[in-house]
Protein backbone atom coordinates (compact mmCIF):
# COMPACT_ATOMS: atom_id res chain seq x y z
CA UNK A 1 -20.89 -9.68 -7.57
CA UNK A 2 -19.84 -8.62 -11.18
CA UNK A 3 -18.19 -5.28 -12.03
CA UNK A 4 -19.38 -3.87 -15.62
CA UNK A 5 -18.74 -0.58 -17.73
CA UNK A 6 -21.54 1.39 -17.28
CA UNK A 7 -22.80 5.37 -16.84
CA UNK A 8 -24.83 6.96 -14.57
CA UNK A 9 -28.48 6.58 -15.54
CA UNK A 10 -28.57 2.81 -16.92
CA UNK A 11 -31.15 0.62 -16.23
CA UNK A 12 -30.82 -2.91 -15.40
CA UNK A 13 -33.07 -5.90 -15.87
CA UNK A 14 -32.68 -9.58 -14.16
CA UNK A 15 -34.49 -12.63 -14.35
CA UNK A 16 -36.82 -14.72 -11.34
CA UNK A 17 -38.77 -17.45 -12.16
CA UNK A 18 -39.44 -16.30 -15.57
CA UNK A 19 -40.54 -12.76 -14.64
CA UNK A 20 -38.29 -10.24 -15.93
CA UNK A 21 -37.37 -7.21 -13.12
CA UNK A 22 -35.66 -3.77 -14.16
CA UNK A 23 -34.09 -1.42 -11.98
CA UNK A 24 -32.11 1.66 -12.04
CA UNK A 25 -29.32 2.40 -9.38
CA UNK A 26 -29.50 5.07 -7.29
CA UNK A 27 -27.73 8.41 -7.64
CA UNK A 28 -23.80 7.85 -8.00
CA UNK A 29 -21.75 8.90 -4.84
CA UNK A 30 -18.92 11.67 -4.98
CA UNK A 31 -16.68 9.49 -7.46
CA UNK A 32 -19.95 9.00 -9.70
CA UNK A 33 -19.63 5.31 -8.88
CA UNK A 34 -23.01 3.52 -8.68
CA UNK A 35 -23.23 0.22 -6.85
CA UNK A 36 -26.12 -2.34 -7.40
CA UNK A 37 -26.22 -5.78 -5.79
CA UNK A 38 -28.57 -8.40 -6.22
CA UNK A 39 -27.92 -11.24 -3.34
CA UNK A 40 -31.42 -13.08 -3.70
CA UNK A 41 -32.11 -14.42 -0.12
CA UNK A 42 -28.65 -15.21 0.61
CA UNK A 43 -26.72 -13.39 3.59
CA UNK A 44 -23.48 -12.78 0.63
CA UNK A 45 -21.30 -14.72 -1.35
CA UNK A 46 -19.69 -17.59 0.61
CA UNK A 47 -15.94 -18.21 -0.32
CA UNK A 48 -13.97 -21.14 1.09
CA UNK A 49 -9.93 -21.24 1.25
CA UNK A 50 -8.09 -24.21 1.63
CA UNK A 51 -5.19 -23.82 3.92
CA UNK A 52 -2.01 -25.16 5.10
CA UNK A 53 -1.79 -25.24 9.23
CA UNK A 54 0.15 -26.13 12.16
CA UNK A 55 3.44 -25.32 9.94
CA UNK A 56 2.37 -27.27 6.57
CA UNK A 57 1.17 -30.70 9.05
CA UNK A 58 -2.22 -30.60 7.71
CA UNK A 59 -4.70 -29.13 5.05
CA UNK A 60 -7.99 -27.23 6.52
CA UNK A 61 -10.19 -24.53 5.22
CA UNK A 62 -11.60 -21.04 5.90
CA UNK A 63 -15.19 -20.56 4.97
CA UNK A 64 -15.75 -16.51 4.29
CA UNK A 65 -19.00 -14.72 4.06
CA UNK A 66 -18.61 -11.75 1.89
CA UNK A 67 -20.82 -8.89 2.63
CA UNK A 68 -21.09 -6.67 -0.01
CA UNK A 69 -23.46 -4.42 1.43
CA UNK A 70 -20.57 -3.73 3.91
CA UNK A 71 -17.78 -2.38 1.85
CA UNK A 72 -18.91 -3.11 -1.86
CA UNK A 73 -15.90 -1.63 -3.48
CA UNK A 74 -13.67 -4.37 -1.22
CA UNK A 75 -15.95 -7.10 -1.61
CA UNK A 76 -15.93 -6.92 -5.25
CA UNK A 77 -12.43 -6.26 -5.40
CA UNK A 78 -12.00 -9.75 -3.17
CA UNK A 79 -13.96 -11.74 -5.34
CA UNK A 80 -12.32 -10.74 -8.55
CA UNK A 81 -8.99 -11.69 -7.13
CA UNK A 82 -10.88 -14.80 -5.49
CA UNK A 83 -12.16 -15.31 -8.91
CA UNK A 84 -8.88 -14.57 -11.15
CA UNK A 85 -6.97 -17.32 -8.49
CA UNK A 86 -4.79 -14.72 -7.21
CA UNK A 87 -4.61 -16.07 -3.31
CA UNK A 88 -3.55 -19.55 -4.39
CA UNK A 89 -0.27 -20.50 -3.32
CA UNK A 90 -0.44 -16.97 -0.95
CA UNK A 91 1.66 -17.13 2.56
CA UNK A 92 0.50 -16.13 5.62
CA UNK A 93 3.14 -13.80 6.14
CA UNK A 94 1.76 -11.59 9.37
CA UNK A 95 0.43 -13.90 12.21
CA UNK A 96 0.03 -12.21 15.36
CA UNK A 97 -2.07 -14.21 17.63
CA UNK A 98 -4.62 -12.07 20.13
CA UNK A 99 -3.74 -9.53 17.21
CA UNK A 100 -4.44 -10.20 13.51
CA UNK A 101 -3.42 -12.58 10.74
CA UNK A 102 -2.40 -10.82 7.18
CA UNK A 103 -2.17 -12.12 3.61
CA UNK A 104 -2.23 -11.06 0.23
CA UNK A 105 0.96 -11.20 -1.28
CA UNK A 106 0.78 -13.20 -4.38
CA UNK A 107 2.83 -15.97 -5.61
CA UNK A 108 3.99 -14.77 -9.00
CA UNK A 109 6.13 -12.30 -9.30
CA UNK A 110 4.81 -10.47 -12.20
CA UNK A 111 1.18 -10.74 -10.78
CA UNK A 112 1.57 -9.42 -7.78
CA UNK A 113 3.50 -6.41 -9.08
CA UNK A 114 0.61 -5.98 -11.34
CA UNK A 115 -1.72 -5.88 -9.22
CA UNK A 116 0.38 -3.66 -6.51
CA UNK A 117 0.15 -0.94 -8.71
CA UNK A 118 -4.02 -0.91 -8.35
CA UNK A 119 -5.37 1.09 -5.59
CA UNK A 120 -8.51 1.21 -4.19
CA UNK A 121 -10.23 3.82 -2.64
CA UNK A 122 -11.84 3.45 0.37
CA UNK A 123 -15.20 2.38 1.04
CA UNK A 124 -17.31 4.43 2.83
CA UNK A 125 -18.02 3.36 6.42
CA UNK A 126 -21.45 1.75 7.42
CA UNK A 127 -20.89 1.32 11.05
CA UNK A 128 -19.92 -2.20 11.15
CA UNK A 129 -17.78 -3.13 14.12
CA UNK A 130 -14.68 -5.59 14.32
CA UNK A 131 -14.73 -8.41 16.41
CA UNK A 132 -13.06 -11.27 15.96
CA UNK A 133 -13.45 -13.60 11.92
CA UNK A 134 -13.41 -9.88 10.61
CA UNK A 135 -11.59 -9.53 7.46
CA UNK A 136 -10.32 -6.09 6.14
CA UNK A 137 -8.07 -5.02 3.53
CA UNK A 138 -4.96 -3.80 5.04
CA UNK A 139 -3.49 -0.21 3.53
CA UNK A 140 -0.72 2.16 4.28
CA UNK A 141 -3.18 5.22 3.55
CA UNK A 142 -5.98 7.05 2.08
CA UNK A 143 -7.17 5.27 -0.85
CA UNK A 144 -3.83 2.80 -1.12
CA UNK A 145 -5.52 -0.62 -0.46
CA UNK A 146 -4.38 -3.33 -3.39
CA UNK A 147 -4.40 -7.02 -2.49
CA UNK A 148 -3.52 -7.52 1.48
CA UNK A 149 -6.35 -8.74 3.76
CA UNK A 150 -5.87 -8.96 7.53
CA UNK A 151 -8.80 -11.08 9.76
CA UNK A 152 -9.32 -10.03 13.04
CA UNK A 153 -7.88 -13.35 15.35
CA UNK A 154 -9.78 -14.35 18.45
CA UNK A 155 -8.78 -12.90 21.79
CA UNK A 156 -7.79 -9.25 20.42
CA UNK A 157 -8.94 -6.63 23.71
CA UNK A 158 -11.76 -4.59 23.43
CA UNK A 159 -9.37 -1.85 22.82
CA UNK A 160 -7.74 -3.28 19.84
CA UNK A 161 -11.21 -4.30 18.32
CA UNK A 162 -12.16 -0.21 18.82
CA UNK A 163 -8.65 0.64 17.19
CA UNK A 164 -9.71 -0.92 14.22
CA UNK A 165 -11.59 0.72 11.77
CA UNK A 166 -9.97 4.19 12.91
CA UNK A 167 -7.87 4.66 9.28
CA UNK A 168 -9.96 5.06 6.22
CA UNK A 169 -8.84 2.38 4.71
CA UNK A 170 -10.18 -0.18 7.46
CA UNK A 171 -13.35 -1.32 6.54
CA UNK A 172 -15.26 -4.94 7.60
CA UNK A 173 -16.34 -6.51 3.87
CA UNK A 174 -16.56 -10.22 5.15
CA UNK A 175 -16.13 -12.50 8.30
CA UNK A 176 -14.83 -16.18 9.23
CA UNK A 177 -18.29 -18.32 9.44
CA UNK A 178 -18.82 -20.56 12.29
CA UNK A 179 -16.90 -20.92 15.60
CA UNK A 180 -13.57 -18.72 14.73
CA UNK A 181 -12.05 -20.43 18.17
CA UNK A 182 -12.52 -23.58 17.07
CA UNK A 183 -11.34 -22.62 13.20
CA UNK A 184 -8.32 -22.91 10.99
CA UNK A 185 -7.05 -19.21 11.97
CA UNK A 186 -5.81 -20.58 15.33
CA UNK A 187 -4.11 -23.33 13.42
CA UNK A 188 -1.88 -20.71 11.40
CA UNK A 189 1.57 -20.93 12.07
CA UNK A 190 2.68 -18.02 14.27
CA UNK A 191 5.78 -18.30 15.48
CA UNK A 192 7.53 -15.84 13.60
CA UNK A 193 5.45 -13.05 15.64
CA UNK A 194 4.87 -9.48 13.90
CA UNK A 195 6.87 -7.94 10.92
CA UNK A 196 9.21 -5.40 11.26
CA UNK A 197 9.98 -2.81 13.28
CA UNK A 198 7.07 -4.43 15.47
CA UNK A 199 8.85 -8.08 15.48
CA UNK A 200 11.12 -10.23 13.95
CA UNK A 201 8.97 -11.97 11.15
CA UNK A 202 8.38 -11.74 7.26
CA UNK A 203 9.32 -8.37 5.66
CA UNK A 204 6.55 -7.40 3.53
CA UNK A 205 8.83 -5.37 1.28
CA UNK A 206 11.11 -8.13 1.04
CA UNK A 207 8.48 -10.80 -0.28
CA UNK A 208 7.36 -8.33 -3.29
CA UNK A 209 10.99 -8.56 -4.55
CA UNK A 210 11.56 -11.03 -7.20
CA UNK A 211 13.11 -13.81 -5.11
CA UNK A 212 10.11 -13.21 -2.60
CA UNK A 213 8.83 -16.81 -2.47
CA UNK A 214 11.52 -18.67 -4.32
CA UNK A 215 14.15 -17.69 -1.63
CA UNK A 216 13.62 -14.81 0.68
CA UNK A 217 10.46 -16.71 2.42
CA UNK A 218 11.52 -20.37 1.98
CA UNK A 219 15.23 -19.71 3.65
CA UNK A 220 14.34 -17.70 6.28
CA UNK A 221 10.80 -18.76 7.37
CA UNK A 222 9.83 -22.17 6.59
CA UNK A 223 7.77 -22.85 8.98
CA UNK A 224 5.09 -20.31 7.44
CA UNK A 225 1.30 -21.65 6.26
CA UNK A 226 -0.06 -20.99 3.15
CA UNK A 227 -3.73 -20.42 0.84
CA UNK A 228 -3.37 -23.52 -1.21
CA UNK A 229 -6.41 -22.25 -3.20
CA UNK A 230 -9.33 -19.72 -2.38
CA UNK A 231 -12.90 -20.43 -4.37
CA UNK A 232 -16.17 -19.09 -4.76
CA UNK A 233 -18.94 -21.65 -3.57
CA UNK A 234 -21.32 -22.06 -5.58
CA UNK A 235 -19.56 -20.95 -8.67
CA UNK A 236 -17.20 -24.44 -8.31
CA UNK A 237 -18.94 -27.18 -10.55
């Protein structure tokens, strides 16, 4: 998935097996965005993160299907920060088990300040339910998603799974592949329990600060897990 500068009307031409193919996307939508994907035979774009778990003990991995047909404006947003090696080094900083895990907070100061200040707007919804491996971008409003990403964790209620997906900015764009019970997520540190006021763990306000991950995080939650890098498959030589 590749953004490009473009206006409405374009045409488009890509290459199979020597025979050249041109199409033209359809109308734009209310924000005279067009979106065109080309995924071959594939089910998305599969992204694998290699993680810290059980408090920093071991090294695993997530393996992510991205669906842009889902959500395309989060799924391309994803892999360009996928892409651009903005999750390496990222803490899981919300770990609620039954609940949800969050991340998203970058490493570097001055990157994820940057990239704080870059909404999204919200995708519009195609009816795909949560259950749990589902991975959203988190937001605080209409159009205000930036960088966070919650997944869904295994044994959230029925309820909760029909909670999500009830603000705007909630919106499935990939899930955990394979067995999520038997995955990494359940590995995740979690201790900490829920940030504030819901629990005593990682302020998210706190961590965007400049001393974020050099002191605020280290001194007062060690125990956390982290991204130690997040790739695109098939792009990694």
């Amino acid at each position: 998935w590749h953004k490009s500068e473009t206006f409405l009307g374009h045409e488009f031409s890509y290459d199979v097996e020597g025979q050249r193919h041109y199409v033209t996307p359809p109308p734009g939508n209310v924000h005279s965005e067009q979106f065109l994907m080309l995924a071959g035979s594939t089910d998305g774009y599969r992204v694998r993160c290699e993680v810290s778990v059980n408090s920093q003990q071991y090294m695993d991995y997530l393996d992510i299907l991205v669906k842009p047909y889902w959500a395309p404006r989060a799924a391309s947003r994803f892999l360009e920060l996928v892409r651009n090696g903005y999750y390496d080094g990222v803490a899981f900083n919300r770990v609620v088990p039954n609940f949800l895990t969050q991340f998203g907070i970058a490493k570097d100061f001055l990157t994820r300040t940057r990239e704080r200040e870059l909404t999204l707007w919200d995708d519009f919804p195609k009816g795909v339910k949560f259950e749990p491996g589902t991975m959203s971008f988190a937001g605080s409003g209409h159009d205000s998603r930036t960088t966070e990403i919650f997944i869904v964790m295994p044994g959230a209620t029925q309820q909760q799974l029909d909670k999500f997906g009830e603000n705007t900015w909630e919106t499935p764009f990939a899930v955990i592949e394979g067995d999520v019970e038997k995955s990494a997520l359940k590995k995740i540190y979690s201790g900490y329990g829920d940030m504030p006021p819901y629990g005593r763990g990682p302020d998210s306000n706190r961590i965007y600060d400049v001393d974020g991950y050099t002191r605020y995080l280290p001194k007062n939650f060690p125990k956390l897990d982290y991204i130690d890098r997040c790739y695109v498959v098939n792009e990694v030589g």
